[in-house]
PDB file of N, CA and C in Angstrom:
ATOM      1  N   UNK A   1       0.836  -1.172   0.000  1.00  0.00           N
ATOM      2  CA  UNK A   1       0.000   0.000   0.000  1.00  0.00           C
ATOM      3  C   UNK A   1       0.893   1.252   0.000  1.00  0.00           C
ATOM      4  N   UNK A   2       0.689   2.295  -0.621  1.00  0.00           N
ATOM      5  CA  UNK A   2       1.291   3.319  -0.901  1.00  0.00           C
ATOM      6  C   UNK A   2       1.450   4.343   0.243  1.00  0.00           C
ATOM      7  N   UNK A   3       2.175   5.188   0.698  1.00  0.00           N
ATOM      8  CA  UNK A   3       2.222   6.030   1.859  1.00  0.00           C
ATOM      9  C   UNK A   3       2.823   7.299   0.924  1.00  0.00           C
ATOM     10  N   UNK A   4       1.623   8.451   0.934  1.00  0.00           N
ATOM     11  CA  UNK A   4       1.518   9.668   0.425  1.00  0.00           C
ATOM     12  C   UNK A   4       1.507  10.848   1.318  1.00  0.00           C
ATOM     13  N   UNK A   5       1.601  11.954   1.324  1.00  0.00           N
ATOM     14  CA  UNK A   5       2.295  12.989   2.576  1.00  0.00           C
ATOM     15  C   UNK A   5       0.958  14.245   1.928  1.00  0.00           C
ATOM     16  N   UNK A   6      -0.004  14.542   2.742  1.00  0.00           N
ATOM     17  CA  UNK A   6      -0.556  15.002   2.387  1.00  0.00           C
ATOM     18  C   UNK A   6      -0.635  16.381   3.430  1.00  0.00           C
ATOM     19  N   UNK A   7      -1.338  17.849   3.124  1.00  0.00           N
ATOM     20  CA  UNK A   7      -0.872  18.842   4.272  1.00  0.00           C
ATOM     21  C   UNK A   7      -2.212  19.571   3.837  1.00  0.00           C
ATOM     22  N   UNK A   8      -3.011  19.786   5.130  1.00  0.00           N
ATOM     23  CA  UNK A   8      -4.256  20.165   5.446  1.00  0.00           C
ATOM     24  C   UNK A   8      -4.410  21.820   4.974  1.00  0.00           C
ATOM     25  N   UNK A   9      -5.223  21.781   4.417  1.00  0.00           N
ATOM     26  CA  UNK A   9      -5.882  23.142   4.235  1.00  0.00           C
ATOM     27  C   UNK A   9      -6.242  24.026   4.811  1.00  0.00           C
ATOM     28  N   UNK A  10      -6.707  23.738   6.250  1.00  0.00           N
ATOM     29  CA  UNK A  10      -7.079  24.693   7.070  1.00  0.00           C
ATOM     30  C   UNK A  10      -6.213  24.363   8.558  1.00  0.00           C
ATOM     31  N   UNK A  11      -5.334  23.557   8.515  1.00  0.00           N
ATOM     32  CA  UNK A  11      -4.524  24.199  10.016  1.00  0.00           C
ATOM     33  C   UNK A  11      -2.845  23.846   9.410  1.00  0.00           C
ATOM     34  N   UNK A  12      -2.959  23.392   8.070  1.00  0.00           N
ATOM     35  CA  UNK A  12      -1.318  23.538   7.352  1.00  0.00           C
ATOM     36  C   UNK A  12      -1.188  22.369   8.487  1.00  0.00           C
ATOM     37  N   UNK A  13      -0.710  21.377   8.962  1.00  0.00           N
ATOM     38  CA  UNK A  13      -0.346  20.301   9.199  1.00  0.00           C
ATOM     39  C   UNK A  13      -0.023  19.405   8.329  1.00  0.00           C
ATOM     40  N   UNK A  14       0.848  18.525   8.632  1.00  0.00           N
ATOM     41  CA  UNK A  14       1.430  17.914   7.211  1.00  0.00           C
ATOM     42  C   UNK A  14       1.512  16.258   7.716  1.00  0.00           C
ATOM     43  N   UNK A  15       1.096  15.446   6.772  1.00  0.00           N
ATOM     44  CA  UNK A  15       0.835  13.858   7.316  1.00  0.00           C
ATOM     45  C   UNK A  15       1.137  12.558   6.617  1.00  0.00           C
ATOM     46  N   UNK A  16       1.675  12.165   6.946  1.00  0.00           N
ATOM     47  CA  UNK A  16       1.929  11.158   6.171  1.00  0.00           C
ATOM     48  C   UNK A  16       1.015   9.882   5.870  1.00  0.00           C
ATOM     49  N   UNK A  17       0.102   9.520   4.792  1.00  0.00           N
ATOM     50  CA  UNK A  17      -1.229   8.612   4.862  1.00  0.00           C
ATOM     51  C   UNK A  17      -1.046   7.623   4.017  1.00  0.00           C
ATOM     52  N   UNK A  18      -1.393   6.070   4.816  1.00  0.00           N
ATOM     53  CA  UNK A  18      -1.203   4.984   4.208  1.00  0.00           C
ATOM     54  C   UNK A  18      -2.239   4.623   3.598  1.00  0.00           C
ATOM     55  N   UNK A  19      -2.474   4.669   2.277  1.00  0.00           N
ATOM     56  CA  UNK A  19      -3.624   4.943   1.358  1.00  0.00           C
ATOM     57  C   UNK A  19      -4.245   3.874   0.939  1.00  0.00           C
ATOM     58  N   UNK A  20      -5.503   3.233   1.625  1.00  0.00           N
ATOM     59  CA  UNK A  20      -5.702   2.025   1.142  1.00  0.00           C
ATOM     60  C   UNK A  20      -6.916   2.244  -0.049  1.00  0.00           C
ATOM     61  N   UNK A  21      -7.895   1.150  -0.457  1.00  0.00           N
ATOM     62  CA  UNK A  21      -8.921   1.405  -1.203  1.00  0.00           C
ATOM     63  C   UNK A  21     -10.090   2.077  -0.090  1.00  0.00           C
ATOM     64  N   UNK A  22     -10.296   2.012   0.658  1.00  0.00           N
ATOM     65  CA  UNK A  22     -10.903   2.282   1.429  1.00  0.00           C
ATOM     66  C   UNK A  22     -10.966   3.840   2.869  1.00  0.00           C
ATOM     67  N   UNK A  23      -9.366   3.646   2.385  1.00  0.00           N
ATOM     68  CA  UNK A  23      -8.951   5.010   3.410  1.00  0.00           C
ATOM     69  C   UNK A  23      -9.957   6.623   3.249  1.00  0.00           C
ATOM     70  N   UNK A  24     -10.445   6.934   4.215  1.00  0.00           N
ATOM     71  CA  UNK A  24     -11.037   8.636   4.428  1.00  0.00           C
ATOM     72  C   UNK A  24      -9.948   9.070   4.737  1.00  0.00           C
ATOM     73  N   UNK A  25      -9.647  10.150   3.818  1.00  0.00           N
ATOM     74  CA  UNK A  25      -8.677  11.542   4.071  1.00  0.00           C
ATOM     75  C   UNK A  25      -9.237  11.957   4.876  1.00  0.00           C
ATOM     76  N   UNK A  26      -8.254  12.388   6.096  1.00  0.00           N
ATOM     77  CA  UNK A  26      -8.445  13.288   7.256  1.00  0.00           C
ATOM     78  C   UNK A  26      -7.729  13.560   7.547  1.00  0.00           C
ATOM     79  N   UNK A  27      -7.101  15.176   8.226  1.00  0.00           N
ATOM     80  CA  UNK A  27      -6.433  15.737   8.953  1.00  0.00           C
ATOM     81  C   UNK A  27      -6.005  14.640  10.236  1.00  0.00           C
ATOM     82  N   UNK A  28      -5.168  14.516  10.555  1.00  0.00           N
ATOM     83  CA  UNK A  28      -4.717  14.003  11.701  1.00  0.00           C
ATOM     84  C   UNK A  28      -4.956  14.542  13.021  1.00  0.00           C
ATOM     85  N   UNK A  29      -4.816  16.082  12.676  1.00  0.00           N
ATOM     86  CA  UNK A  29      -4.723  17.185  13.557  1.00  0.00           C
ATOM     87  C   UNK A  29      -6.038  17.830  13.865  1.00  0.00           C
ATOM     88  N   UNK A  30      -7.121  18.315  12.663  1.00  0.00           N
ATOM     89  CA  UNK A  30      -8.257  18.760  12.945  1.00  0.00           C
ATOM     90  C   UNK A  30      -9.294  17.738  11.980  1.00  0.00           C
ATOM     91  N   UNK A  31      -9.441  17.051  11.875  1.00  0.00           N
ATOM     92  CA  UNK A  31     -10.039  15.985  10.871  1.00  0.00           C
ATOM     93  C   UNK A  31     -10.681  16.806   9.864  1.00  0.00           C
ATOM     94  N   UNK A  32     -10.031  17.923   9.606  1.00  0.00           N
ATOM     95  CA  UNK A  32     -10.452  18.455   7.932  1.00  0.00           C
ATOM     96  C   UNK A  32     -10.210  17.784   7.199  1.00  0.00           C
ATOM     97  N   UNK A  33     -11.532  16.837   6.027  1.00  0.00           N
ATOM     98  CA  UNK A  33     -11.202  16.449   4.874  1.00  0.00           C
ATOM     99  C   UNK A  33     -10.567  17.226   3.467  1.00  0.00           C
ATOM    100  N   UNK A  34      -9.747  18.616   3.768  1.00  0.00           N
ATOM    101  CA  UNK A  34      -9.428  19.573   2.577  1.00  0.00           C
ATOM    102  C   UNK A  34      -7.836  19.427   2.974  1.00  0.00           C
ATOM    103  N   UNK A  35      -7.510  18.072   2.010  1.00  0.00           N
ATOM    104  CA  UNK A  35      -5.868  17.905   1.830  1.00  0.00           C
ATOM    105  C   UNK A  35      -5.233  18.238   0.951  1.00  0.00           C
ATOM    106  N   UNK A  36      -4.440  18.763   0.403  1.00  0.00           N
ATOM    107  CA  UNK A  36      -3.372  18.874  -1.093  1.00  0.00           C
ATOM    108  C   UNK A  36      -2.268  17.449  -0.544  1.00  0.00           C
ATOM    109  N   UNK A  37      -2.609  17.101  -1.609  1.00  0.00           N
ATOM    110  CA  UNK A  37      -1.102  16.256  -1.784  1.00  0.00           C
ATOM    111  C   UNK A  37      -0.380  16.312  -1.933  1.00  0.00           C
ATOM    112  N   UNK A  38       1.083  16.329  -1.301  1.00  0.00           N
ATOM    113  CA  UNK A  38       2.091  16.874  -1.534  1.00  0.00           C
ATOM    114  C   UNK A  38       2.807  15.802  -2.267  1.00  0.00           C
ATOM    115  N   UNK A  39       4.280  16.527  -3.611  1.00  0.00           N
ATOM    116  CA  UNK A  39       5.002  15.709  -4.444  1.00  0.00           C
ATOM    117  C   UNK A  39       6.360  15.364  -3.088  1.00  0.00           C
ATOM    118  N   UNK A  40       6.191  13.798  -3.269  1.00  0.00           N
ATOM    119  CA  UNK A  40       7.189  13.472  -2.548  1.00  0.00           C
ATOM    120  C   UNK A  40       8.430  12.790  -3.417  1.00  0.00           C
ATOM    121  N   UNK A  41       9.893  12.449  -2.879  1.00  0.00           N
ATOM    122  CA  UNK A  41      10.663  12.189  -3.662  1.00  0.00           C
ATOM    123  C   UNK A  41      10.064  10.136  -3.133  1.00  0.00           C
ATOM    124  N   UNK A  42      10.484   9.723  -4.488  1.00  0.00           N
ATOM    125  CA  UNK A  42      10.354   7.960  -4.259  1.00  0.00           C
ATOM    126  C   UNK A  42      11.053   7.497  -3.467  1.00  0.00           C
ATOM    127  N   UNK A  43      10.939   6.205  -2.355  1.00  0.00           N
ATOM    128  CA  UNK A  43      11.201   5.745  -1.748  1.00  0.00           C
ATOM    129  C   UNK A  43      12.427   4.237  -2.716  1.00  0.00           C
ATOM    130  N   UNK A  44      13.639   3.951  -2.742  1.00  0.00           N
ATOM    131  CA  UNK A  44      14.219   2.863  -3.745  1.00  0.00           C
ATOM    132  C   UNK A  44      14.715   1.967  -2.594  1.00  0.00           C
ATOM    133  N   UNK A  45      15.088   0.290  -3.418  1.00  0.00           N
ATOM    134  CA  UNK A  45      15.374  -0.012  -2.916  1.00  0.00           C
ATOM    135  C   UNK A  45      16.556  -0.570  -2.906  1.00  0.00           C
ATOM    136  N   UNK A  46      17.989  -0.724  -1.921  1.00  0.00           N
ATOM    137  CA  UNK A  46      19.286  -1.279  -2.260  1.00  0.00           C
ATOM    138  C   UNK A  46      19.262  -2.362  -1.980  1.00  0.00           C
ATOM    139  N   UNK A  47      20.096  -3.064  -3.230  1.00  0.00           N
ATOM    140  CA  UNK A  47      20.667  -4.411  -3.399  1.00  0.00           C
ATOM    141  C   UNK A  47      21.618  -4.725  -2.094  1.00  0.00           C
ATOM    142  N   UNK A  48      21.704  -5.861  -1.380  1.00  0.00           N
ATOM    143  CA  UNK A  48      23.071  -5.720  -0.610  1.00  0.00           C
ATOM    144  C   UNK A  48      24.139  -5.676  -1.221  1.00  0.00           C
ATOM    145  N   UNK A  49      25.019  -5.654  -0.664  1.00  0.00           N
ATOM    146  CA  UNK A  49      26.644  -5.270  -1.368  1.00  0.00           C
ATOM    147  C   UNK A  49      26.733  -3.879  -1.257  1.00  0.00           C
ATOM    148  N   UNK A  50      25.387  -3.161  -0.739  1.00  0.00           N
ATOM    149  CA  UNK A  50      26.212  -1.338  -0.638  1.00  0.00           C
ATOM    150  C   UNK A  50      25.503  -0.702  -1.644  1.00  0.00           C
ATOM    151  N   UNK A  51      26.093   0.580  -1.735  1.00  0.00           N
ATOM    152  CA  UNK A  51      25.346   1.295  -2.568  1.00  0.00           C
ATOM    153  C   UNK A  51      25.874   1.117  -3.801  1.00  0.00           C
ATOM    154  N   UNK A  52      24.910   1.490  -5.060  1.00  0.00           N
ATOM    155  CA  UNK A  52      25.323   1.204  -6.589  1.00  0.00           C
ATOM    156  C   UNK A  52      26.289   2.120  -7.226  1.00  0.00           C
ATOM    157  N   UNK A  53      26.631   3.100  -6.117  1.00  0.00           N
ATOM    158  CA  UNK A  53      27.339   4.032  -6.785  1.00  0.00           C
ATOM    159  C   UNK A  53      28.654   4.135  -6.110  1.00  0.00           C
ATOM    160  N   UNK A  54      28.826   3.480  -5.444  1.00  0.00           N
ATOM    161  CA  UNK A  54      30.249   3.213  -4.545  1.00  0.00           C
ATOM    162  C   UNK A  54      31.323   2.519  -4.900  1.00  0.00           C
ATOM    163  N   UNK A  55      31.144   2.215  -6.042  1.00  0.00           N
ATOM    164  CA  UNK A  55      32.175   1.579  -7.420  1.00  0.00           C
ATOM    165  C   UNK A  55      33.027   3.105  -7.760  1.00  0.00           C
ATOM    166  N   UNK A  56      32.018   4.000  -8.039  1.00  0.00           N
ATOM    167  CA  UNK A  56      32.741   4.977  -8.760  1.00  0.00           C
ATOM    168  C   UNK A  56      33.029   6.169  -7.890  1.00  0.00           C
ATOM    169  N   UNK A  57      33.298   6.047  -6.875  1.00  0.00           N
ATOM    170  CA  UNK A  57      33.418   6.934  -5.431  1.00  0.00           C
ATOM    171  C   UNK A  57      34.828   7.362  -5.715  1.00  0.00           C
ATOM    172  N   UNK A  58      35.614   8.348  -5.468  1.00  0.00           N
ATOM    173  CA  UNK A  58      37.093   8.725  -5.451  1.00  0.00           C
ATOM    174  C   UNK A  58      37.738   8.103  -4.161  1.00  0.00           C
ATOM    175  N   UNK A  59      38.880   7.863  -3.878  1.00  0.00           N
ATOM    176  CA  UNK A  59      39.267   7.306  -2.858  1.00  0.00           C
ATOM    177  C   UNK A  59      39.416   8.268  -1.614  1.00  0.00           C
ATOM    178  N   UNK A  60      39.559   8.056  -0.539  1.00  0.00           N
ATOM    179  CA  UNK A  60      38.985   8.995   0.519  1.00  0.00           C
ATOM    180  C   UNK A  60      40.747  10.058   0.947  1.00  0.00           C
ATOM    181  N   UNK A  61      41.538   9.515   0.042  1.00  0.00           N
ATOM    182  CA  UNK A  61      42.726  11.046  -0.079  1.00  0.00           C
ATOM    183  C   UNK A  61      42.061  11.687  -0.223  1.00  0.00           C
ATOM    184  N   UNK A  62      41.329  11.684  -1.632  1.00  0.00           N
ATOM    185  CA  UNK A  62      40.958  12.524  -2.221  1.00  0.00           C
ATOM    186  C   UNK A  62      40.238  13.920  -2.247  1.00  0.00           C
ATOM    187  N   UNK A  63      40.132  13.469  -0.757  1.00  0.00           N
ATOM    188  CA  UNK A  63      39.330  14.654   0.026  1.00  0.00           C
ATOM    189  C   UNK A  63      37.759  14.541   0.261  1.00  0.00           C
ATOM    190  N   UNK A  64      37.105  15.449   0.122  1.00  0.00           N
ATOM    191  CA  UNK A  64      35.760  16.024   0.189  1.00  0.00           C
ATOM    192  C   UNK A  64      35.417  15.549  -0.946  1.00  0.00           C
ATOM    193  N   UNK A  65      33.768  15.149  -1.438  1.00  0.00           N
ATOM    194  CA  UNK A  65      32.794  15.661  -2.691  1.00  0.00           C
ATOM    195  C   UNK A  65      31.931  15.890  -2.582  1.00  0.00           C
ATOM    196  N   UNK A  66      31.143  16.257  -3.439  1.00  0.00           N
ATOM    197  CA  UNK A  66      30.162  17.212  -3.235  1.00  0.00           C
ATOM    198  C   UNK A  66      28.982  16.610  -3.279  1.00  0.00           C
ATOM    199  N   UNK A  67      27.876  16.642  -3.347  1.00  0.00           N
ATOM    200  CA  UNK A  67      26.569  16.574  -3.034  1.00  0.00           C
ATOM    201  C   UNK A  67      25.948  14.790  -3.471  1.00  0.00           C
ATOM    202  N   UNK A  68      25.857  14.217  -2.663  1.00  0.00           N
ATOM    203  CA  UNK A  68      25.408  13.116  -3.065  1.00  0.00           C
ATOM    204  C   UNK A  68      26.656  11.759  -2.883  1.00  0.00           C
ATOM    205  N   UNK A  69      27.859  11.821  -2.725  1.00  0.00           N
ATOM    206  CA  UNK A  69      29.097  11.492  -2.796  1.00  0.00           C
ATOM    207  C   UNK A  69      28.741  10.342  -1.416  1.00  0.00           C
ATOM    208  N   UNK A  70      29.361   9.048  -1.850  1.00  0.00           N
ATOM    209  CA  UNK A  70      28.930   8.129  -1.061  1.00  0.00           C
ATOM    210  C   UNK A  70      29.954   8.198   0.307  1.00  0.00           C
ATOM    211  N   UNK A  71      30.713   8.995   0.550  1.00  0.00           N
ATOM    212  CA  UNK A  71      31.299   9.099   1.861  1.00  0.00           C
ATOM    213  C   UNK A  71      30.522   9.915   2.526  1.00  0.00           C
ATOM    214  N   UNK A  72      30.085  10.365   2.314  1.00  0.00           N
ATOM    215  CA  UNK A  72      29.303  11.660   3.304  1.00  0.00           C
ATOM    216  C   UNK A  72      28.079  10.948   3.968  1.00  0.00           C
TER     217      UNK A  72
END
């Protein structure tokens, strides 16, 4: 079942909802049914052995990298 992050209209609270066929949208906070759905980034999943990108990592002389860099 999917888990979508939805944030209330009238008290801005923000929620995270496990969305079944059956689920009522509701505020958590004030049970207002007036949600926007918020765009969330996807949830993936890793293989063991580590991350897929840790093959091509610089060696840790190498210093610092920048954004996303599997030492950090």
């Amino acid at each position: 079942m999917p888990i979508f992050e939805y944030k209330c209209e009238e008290c801005g609270a923000v929620s995270e909802i496990l969305v079944r066929h059956d689920t009522k949208l509701e505020c958590e906070q004030c049970a207002s049914t007036k949600l926007d759905k918020l765009i969330s980034a996807p949830a993936g999943h890793v293989k063991s052995g580590g991350l897929p990108m840790a093959s091509s990592c610089p060696p840790p002389q190498a210093g610092p990298c920048g954004p996303g860099c599997c030492r950090m």
